[in-house]
PDB file of N, CA and C in Angstrom:
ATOM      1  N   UNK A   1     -46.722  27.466 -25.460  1.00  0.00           N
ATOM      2  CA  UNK A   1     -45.279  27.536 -25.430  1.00  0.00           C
ATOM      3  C   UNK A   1     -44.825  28.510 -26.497  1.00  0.00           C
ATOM      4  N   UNK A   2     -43.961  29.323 -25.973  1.00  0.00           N
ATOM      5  CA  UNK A   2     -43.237  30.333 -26.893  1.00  0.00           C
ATOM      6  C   UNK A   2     -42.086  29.531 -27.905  1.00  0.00           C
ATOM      7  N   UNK A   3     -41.881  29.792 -28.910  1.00  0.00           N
ATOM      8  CA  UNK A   3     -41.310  28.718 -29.891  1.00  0.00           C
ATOM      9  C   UNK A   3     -39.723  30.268 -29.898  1.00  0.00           C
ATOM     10  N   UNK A   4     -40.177  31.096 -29.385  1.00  0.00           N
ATOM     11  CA  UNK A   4     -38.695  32.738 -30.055  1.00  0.00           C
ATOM     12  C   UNK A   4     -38.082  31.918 -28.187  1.00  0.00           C
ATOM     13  N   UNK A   5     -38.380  31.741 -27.429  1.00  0.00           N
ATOM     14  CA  UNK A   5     -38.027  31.179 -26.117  1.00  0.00           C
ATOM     15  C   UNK A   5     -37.136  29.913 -26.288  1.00  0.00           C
ATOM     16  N   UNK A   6     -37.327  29.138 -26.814  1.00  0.00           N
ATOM     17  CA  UNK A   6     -36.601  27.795 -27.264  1.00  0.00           C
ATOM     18  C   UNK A   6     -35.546  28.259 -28.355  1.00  0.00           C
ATOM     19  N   UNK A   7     -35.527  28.856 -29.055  1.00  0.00           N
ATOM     20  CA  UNK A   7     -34.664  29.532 -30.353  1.00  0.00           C
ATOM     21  C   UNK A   7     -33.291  29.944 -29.175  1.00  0.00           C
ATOM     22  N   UNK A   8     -33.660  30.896 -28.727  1.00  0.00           N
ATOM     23  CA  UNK A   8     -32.941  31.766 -27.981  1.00  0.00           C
ATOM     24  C   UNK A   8     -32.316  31.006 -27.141  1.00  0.00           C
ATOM     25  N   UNK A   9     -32.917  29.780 -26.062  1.00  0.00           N
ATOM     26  CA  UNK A   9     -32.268  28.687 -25.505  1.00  0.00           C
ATOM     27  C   UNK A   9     -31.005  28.188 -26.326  1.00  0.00           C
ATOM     28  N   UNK A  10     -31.914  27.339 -27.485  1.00  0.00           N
ATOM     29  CA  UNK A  10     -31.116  26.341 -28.565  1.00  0.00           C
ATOM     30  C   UNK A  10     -29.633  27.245 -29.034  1.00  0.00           C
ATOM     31  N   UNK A  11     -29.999  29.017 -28.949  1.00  0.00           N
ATOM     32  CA  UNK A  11     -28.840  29.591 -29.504  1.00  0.00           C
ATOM     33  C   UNK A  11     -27.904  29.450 -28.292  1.00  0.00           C
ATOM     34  N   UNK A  12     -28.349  30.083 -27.261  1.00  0.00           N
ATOM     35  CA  UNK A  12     -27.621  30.062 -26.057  1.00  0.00           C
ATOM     36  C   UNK A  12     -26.179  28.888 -26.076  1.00  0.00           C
ATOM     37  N   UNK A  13     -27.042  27.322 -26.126  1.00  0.00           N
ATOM     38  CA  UNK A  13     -25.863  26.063 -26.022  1.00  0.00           C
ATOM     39  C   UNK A  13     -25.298  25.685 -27.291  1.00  0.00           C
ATOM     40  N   UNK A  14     -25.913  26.509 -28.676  1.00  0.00           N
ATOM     41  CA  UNK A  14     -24.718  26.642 -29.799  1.00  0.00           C
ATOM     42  C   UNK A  14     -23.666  27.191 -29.746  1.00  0.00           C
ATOM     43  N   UNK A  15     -23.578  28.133 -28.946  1.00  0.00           N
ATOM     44  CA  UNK A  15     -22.455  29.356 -29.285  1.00  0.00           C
ATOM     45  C   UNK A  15     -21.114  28.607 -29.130  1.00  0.00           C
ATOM     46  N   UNK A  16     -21.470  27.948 -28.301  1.00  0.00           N
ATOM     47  CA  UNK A  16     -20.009  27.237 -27.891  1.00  0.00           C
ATOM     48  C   UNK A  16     -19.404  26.074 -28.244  1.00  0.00           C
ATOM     49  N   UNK A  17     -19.582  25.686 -29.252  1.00  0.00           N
ATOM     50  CA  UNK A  17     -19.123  24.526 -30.090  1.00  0.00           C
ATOM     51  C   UNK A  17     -17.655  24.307 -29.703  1.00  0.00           C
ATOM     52  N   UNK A  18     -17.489  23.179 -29.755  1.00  0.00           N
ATOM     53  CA  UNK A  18     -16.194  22.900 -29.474  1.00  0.00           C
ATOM     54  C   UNK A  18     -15.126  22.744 -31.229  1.00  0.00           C
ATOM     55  N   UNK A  19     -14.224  23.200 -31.543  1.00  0.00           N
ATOM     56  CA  UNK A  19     -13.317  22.962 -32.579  1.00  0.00           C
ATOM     57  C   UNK A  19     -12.748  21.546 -32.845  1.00  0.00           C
ATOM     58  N   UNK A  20     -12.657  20.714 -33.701  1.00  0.00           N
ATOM     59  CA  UNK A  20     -11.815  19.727 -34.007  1.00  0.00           C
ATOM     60  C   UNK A  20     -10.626  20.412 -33.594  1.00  0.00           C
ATOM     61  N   UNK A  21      -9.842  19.335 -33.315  1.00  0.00           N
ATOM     62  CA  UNK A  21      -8.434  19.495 -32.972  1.00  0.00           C
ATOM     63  C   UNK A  21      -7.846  18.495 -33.427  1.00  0.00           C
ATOM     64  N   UNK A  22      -6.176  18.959 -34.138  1.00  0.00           N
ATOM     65  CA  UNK A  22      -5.902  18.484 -35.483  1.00  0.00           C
ATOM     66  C   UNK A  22      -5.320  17.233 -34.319  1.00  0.00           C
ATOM     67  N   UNK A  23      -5.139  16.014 -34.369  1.00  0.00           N
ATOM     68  CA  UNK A  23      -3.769  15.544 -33.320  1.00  0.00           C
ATOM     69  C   UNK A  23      -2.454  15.373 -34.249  1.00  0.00           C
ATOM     70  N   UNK A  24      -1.969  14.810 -33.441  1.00  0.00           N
ATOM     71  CA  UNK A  24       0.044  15.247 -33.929  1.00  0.00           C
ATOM     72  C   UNK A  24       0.760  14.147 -33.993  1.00  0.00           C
ATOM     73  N   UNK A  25       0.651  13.236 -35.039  1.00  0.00           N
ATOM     74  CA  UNK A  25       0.752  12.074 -35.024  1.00  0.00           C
ATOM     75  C   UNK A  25       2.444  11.186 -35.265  1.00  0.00           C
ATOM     76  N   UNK A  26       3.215  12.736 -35.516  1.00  0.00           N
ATOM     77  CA  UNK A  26       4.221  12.600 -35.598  1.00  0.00           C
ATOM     78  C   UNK A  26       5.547  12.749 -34.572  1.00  0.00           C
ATOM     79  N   UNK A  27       4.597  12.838 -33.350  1.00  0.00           N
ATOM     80  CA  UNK A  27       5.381  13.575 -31.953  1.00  0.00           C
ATOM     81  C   UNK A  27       5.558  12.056 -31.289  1.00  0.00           C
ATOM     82  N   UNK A  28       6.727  11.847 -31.460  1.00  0.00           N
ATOM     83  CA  UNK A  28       7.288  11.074 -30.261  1.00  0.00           C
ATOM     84  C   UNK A  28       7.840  11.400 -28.826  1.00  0.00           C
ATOM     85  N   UNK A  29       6.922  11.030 -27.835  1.00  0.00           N
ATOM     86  CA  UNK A  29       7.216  11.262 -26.689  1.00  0.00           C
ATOM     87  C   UNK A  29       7.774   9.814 -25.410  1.00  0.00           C
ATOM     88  N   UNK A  30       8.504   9.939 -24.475  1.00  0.00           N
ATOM     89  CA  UNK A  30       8.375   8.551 -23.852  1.00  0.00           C
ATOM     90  C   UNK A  30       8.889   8.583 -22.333  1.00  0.00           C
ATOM     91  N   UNK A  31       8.639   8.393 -22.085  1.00  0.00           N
ATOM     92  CA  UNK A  31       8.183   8.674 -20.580  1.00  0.00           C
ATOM     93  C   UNK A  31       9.645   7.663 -19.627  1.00  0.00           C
ATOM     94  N   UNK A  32      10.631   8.177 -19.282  1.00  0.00           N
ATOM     95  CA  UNK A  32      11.571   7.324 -18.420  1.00  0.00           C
ATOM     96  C   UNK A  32      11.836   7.851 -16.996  1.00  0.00           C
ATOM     97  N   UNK A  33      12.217   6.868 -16.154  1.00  0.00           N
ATOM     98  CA  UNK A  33      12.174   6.752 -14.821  1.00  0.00           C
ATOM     99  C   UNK A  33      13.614   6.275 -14.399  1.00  0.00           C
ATOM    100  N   UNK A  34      14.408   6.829 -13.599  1.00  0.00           N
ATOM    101  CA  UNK A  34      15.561   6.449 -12.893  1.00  0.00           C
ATOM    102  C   UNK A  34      15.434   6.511 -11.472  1.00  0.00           C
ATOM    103  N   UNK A  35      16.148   5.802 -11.159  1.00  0.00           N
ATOM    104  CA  UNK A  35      16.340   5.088  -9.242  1.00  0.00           C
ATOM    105  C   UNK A  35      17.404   5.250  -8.809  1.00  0.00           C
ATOM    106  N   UNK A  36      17.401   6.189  -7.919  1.00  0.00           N
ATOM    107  CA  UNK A  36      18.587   6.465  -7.133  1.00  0.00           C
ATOM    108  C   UNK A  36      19.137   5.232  -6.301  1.00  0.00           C
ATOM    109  N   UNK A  37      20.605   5.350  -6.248  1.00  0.00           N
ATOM    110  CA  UNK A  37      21.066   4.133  -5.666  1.00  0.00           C
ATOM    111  C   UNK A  37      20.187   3.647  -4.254  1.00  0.00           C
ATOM    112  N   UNK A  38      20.086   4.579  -3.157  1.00  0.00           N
ATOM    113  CA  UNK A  38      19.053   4.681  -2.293  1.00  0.00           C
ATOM    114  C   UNK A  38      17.988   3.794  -2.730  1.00  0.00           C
ATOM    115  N   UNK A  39      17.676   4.438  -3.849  1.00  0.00           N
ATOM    116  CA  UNK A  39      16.254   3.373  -3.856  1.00  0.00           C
ATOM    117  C   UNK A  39      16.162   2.184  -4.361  1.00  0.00           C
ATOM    118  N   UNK A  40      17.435   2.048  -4.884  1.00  0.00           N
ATOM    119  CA  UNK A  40      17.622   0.492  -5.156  1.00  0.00           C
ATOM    120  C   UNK A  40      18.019  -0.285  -4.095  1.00  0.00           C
ATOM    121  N   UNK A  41      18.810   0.327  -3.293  1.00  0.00           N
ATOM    122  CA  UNK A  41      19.630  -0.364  -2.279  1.00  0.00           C
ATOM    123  C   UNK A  41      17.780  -0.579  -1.038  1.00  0.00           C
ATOM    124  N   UNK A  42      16.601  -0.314  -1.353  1.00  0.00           N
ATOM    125  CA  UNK A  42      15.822  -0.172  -0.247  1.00  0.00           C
ATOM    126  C   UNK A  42      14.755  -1.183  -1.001  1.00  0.00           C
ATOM    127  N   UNK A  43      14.866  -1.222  -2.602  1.00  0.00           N
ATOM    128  CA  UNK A  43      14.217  -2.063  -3.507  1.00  0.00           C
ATOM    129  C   UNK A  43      14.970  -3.345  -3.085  1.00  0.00           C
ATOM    130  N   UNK A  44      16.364  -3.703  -2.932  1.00  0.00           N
ATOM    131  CA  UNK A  44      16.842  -4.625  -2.219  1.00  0.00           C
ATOM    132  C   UNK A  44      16.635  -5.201  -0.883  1.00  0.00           C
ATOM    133  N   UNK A  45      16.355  -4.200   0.063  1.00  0.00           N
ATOM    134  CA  UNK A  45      16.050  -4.692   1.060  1.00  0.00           C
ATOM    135  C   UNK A  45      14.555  -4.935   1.454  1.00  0.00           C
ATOM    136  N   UNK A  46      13.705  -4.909   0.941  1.00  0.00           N
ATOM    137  CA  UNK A  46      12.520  -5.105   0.593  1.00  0.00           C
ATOM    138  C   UNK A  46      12.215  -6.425   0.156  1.00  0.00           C
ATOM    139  N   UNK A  47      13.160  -7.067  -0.619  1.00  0.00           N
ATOM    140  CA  UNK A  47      12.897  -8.098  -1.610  1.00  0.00           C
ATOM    141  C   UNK A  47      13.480  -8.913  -0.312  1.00  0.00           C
ATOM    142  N   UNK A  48      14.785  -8.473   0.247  1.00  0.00           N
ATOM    143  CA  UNK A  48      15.319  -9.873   0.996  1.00  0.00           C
ATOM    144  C   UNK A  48      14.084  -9.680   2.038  1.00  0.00           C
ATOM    145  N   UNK A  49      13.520  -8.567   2.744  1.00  0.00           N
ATOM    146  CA  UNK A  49      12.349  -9.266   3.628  1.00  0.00           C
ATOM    147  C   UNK A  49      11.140 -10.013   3.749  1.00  0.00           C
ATOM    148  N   UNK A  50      10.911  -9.845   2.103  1.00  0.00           N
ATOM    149  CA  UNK A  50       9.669 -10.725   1.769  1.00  0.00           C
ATOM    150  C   UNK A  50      10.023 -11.953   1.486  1.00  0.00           C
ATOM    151  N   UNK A  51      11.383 -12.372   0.880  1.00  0.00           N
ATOM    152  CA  UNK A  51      11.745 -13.372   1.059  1.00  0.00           C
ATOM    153  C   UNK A  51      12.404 -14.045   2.400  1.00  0.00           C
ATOM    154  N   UNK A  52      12.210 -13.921   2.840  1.00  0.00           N
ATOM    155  CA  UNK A  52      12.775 -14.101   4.982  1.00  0.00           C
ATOM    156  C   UNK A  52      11.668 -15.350   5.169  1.00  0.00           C
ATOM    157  N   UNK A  53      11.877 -15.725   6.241  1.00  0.00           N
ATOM    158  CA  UNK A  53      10.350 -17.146   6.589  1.00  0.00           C
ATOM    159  C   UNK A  53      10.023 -16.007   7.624  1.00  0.00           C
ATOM    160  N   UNK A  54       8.701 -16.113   8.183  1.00  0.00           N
ATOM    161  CA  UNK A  54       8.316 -15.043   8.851  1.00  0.00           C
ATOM    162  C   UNK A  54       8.405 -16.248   9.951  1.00  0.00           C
ATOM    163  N   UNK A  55       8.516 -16.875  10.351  1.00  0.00           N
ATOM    164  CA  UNK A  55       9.105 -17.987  11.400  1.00  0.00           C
ATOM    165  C   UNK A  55      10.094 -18.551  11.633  1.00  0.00           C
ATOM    166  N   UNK A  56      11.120 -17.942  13.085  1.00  0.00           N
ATOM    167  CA  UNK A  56      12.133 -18.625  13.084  1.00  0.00           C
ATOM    168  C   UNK A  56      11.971 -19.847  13.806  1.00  0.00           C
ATOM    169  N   UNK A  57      12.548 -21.231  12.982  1.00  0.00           N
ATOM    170  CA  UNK A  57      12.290 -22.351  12.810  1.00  0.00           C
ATOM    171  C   UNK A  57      13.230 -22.393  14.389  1.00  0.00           C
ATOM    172  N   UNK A  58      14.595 -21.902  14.236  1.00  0.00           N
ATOM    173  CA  UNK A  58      15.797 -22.164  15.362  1.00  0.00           C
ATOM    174  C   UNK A  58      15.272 -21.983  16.836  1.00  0.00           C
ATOM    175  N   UNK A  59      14.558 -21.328  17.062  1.00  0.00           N
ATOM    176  CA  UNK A  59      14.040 -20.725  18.036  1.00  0.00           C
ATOM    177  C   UNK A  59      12.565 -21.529  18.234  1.00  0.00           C
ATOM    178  N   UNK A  60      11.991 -21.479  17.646  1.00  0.00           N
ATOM    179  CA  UNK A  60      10.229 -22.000  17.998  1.00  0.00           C
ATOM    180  C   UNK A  60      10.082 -23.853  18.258  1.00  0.00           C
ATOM    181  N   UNK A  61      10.751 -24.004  17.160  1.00  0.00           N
ATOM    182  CA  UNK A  61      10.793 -25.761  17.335  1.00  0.00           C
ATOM    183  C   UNK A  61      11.528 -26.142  18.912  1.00  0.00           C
ATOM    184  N   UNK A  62      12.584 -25.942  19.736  1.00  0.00           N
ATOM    185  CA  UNK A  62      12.790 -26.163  20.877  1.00  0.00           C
ATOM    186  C   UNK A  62      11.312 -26.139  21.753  1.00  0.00           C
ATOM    187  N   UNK A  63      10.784 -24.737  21.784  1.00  0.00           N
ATOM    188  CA  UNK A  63       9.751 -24.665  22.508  1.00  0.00           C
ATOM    189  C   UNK A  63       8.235 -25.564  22.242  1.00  0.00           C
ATOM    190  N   UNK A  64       7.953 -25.983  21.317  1.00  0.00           N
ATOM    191  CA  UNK A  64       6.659 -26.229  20.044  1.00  0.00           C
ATOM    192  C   UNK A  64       7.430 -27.796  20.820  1.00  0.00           C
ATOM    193  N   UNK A  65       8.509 -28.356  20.358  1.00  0.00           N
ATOM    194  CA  UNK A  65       8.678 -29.782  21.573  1.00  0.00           C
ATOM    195  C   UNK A  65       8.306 -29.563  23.042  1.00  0.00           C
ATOM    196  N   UNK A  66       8.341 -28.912  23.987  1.00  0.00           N
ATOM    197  CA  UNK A  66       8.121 -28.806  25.053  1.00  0.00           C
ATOM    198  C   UNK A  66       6.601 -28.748  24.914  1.00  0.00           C
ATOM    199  N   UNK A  67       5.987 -27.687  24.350  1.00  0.00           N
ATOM    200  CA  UNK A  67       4.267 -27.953  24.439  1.00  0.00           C
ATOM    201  C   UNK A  67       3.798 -28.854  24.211  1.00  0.00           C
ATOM    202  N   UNK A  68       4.437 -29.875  23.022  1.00  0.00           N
ATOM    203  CA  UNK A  68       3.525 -31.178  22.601  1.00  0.00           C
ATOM    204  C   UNK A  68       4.088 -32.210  23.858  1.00  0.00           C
ATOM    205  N   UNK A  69       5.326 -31.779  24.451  1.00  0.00           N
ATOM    206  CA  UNK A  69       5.365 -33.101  25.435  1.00  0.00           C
ATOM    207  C   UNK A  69       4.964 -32.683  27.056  1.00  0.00           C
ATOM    208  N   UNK A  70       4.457 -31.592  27.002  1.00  0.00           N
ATOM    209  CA  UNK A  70       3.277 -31.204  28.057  1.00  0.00           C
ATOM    210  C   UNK A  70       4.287 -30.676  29.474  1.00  0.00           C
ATOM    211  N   UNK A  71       5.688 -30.290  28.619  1.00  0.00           N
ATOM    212  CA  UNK A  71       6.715 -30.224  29.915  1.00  0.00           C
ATOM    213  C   UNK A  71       7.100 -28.295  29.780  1.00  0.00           C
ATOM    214  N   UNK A  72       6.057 -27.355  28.982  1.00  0.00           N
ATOM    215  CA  UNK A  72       6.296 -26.021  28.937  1.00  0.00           C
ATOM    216  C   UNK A  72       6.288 -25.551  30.084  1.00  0.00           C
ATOM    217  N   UNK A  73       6.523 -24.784  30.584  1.00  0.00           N
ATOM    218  CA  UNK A  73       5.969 -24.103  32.324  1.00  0.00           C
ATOM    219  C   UNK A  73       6.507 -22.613  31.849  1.00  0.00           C
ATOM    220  N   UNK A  74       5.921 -21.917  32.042  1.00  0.00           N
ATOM    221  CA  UNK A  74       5.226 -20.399  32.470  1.00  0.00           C
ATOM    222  C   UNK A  74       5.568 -19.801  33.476  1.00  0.00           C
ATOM    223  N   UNK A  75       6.585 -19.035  33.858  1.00  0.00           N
ATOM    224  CA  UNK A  75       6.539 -18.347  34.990  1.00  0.00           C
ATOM    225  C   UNK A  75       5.308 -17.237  35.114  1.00  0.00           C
ATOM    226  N   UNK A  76       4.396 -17.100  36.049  1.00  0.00           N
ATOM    227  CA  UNK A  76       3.395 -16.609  36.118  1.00  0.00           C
ATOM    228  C   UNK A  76       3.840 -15.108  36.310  1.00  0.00           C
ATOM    229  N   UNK A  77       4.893 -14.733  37.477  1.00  0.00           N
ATOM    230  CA  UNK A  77       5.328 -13.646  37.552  1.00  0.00           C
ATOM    231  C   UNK A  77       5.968 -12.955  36.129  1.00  0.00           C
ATOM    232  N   UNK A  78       6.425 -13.599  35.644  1.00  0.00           N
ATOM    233  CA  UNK A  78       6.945 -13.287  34.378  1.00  0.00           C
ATOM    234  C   UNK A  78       6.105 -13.043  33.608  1.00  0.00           C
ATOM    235  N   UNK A  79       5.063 -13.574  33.326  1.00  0.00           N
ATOM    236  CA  UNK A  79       4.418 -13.393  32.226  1.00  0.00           C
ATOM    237  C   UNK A  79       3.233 -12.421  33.053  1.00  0.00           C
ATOM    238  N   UNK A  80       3.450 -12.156  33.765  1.00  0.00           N
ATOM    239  CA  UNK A  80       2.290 -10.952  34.431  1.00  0.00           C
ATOM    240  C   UNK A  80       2.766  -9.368  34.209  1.00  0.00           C
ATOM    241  N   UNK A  81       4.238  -9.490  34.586  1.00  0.00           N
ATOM    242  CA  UNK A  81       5.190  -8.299  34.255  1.00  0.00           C
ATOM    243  C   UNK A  81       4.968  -7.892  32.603  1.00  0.00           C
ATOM    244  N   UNK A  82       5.312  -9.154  31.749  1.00  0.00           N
ATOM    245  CA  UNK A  82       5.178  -8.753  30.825  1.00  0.00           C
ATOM    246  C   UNK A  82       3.949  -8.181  30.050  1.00  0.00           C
ATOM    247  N   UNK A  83       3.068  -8.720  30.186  1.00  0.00           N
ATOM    248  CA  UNK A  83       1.260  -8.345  30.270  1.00  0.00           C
ATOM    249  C   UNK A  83       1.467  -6.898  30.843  1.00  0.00           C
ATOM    250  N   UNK A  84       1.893  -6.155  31.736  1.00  0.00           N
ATOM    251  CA  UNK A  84       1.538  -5.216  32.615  1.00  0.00           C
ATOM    252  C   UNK A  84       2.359  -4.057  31.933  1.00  0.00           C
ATOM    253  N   UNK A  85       3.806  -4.624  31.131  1.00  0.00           N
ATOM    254  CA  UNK A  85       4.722  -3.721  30.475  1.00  0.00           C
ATOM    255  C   UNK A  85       3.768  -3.580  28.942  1.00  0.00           C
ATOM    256  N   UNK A  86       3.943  -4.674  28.164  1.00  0.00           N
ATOM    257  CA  UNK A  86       3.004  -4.154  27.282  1.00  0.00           C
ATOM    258  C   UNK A  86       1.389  -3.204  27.354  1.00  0.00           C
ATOM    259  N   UNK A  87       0.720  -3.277  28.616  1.00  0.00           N
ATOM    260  CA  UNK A  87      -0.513  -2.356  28.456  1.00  0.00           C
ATOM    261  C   UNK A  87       0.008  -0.981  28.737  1.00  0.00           C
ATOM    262  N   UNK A  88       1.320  -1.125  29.311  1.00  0.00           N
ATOM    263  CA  UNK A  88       1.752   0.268  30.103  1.00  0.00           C
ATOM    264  C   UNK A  88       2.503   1.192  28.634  1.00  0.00           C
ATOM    265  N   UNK A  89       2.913   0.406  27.487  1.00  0.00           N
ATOM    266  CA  UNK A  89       3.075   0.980  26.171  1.00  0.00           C
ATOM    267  C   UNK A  89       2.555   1.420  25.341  1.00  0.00           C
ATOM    268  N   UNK A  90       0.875   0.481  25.826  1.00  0.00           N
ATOM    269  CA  UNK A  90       0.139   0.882  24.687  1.00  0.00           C
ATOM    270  C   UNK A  90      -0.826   2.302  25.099  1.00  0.00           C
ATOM    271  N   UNK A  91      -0.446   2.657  26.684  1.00  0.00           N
ATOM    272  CA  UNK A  91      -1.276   4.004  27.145  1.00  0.00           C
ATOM    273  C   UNK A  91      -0.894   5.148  26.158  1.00  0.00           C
TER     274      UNK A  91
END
């Protein structure tokens, strides 16, 4: 092994030393954020939808009695149309 080969390496990844750098300990900086009415008014409506019941009680409980008392009925045509409209949306 050449030992002037390794020198010349070792100089190579000296050259470039990196400098201390002083930091600035006296710089106050601070970082603020404002919300356009828009985005409050959408930060509002956001909040009332997560707070919503994702089940309307007014509506489901009529029907939810009919299934447990075994008196629901299904129009078949109806619910075939509808089956046939939804696949025809999702083409």
């Amino acid at each position: 092994m050449r030992i002037e080969a390794y020198t010349q390496v070792q100089q190579m990844y000296n050259t470039r030393k990196t400098a201390n750098v002083k930091s600035r300990s006296n710089v106050n900086v601070s970082d603020q954020v404002q919300i356009s009415s828009i985005g409050k008014d959408i930060q509002i409506a956001k909040q009332a939808v997560a707070n919503a019941d994702d089940i309307r009680e007014d509506i489901t409980a009529p029907i939810k009695e009919k299934v447990q008392a075994g008196t629901y009925e299904v129009s078949l045509d109806s619910f075939a149309d509808k089956l046939m409209q939804k696949f025809e949306e999702m083409r």
